[in-house]
C-alpha atoms as a PDB file:
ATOM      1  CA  UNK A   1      -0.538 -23.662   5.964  1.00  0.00           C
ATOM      2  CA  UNK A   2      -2.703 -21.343   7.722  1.00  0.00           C
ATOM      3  CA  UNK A   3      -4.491 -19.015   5.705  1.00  0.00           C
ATOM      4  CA  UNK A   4      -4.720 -16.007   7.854  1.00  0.00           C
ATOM      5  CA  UNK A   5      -1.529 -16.532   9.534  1.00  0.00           C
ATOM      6  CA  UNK A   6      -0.738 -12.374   8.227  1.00  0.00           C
ATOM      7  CA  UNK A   7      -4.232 -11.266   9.615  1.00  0.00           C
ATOM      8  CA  UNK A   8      -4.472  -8.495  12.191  1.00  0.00           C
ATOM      9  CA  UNK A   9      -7.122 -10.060  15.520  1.00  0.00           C
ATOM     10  CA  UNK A  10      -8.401  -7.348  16.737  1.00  0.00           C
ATOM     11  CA  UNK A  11     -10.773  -7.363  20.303  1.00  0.00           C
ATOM     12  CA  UNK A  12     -14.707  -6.247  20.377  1.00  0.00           C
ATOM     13  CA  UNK A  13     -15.597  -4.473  23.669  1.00  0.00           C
ATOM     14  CA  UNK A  14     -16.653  -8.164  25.028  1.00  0.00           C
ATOM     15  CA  UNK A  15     -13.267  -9.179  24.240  1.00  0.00           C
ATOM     16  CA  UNK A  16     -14.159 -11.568  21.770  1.00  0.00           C
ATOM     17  CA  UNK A  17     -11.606 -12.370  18.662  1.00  0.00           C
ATOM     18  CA  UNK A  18     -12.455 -11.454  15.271  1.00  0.00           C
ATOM     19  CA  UNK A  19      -9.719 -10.737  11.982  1.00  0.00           C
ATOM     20  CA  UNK A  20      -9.431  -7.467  10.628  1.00  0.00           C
ATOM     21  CA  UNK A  21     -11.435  -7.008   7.369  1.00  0.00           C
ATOM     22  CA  UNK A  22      -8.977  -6.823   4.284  1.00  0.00           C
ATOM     23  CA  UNK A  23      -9.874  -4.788   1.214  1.00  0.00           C
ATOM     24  CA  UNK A  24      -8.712  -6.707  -1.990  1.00  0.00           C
ATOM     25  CA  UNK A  25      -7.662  -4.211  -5.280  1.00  0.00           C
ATOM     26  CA  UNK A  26      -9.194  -4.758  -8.056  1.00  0.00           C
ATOM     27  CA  UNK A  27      -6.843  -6.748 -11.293  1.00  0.00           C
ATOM     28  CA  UNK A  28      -7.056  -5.307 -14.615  1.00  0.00           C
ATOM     29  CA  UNK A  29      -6.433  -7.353 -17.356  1.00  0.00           C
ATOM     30  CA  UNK A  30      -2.614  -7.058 -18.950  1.00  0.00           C
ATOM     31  CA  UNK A  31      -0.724  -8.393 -21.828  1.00  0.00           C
ATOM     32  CA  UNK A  32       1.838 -10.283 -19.178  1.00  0.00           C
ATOM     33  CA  UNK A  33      -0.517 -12.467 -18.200  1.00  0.00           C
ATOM     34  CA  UNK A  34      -0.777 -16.103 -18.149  1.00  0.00           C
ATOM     35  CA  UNK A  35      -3.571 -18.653 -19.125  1.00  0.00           C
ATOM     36  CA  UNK A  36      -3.421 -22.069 -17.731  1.00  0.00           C
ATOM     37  CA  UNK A  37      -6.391 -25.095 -17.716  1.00  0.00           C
ATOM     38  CA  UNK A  38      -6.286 -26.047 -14.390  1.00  0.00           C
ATOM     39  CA  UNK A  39      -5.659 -30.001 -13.729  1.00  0.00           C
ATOM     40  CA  UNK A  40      -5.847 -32.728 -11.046  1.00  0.00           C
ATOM     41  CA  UNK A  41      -4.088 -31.916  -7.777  1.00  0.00           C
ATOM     42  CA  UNK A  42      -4.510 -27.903  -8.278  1.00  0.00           C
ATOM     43  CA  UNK A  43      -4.506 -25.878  -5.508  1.00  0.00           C
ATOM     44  CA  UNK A  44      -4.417 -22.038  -4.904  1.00  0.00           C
ATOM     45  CA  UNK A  45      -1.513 -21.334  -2.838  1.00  0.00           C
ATOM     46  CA  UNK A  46       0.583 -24.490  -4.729  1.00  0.00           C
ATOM     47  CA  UNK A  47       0.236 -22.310  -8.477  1.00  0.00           C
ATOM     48  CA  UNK A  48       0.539 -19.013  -6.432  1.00  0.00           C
ATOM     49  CA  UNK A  49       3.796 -20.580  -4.812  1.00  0.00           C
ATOM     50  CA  UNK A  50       4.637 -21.892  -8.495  1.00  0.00           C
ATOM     51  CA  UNK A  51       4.204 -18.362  -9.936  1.00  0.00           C
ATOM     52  CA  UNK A  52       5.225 -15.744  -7.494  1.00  0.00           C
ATOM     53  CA  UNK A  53       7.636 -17.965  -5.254  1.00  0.00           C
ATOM     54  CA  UNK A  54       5.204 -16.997  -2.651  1.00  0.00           C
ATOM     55  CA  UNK A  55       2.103 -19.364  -1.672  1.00  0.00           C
ATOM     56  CA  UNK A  56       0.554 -16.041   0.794  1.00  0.00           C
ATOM     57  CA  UNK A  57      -0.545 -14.723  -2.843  1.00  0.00           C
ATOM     58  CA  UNK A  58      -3.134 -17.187  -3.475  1.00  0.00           C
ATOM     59  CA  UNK A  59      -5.606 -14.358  -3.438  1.00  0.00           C
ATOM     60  CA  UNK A  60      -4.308 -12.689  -6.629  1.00  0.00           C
ATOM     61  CA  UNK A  61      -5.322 -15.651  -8.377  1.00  0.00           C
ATOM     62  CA  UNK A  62      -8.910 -15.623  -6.922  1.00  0.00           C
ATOM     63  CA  UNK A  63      -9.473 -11.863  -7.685  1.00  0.00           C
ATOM     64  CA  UNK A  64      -8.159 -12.397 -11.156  1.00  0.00           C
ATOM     65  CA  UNK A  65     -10.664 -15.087 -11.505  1.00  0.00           C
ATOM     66  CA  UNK A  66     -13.521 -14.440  -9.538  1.00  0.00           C
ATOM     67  CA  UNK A  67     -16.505 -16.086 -11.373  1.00  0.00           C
ATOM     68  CA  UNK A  68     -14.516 -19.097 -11.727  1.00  0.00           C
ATOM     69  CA  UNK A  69     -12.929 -19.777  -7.990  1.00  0.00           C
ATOM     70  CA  UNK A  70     -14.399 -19.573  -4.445  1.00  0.00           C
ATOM     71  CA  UNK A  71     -12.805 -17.915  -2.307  1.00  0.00           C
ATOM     72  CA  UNK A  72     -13.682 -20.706   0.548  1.00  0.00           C
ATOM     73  CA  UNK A  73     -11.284 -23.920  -0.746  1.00  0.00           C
ATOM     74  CA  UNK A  74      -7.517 -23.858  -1.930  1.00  0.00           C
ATOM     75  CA  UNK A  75      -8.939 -26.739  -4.383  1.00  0.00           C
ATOM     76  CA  UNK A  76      -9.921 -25.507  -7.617  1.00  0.00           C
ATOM     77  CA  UNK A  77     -12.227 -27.386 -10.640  1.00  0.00           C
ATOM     78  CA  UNK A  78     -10.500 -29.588 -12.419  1.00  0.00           C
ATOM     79  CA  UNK A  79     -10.116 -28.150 -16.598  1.00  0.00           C
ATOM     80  CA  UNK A  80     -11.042 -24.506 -16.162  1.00  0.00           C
ATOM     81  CA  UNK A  81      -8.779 -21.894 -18.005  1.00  0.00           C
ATOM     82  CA  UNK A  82      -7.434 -19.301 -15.303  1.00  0.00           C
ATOM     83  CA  UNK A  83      -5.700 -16.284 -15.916  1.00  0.00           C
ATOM     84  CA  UNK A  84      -2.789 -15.957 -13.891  1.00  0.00           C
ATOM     85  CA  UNK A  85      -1.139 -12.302 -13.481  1.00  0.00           C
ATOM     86  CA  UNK A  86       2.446 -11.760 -13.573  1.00  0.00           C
ATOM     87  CA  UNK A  87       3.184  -8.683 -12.964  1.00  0.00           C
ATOM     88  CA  UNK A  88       2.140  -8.502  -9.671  1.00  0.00           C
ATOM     89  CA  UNK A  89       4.469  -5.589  -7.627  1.00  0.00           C
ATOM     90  CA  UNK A  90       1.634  -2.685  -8.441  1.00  0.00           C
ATOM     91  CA  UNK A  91      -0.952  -5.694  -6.980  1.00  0.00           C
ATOM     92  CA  UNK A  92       0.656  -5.921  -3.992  1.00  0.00           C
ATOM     93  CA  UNK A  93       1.459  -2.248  -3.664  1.00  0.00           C
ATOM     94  CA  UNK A  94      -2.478  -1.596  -4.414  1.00  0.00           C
ATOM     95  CA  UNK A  95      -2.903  -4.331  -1.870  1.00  0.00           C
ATOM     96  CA  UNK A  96      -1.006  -3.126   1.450  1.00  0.00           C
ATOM     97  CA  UNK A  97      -2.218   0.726   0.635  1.00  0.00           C
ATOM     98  CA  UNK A  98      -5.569  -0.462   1.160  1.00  0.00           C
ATOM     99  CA  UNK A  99      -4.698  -2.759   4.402  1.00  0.00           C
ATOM    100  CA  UNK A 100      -1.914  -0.709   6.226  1.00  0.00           C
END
């Protein structure tokens, strides 16, 4: 899986590659969501996959979390309670008005 697969490159005047900087929304708490203890074998984009049918989401799950995941490893510690968000349609409509 290739985690910025969706990423604009963009060119500097050298020509050199970089990825266009996304903007992440902020996620307020909500009575919908989901708490989970996390367990061997856990990975980001396998519970965002499990969740929203879609494993691209994985990022929900560390802005909903974010002093208890990394945003640098799919691999999460092992018996940590994570909130999980479920209803995530004004998320990702917060999401792409900040990136496109």
């Amino acid at each position: 899986m290739n985690r910025v697969r969706n990423q604009e490159i963009k060119l500097t005047s050298g020509k050199k590659r970089y990825f266009k900087y996304l903007k992440y929304p902020e996620i307020p708490l909500d009575i919908s969501d989901v708490y989970i203890m996390t367990k061997i074998g856990d990975r980001l984009d396998a519970l965002s996959y499990q969740y929203y049918n879609n494993s691209d989401l994985w990022w929900i799950l560390i802005k909903a979390n974010p002093n208890k995941l990394k945003r640098d490893s799919f691999f999460m510690p092992i018996g940590i309670q994570l909130r999980i968000p479920i209803n995530i349609e004004p998320i990702v409509n917060d999401f792409e008005k900040l990136n496109f």
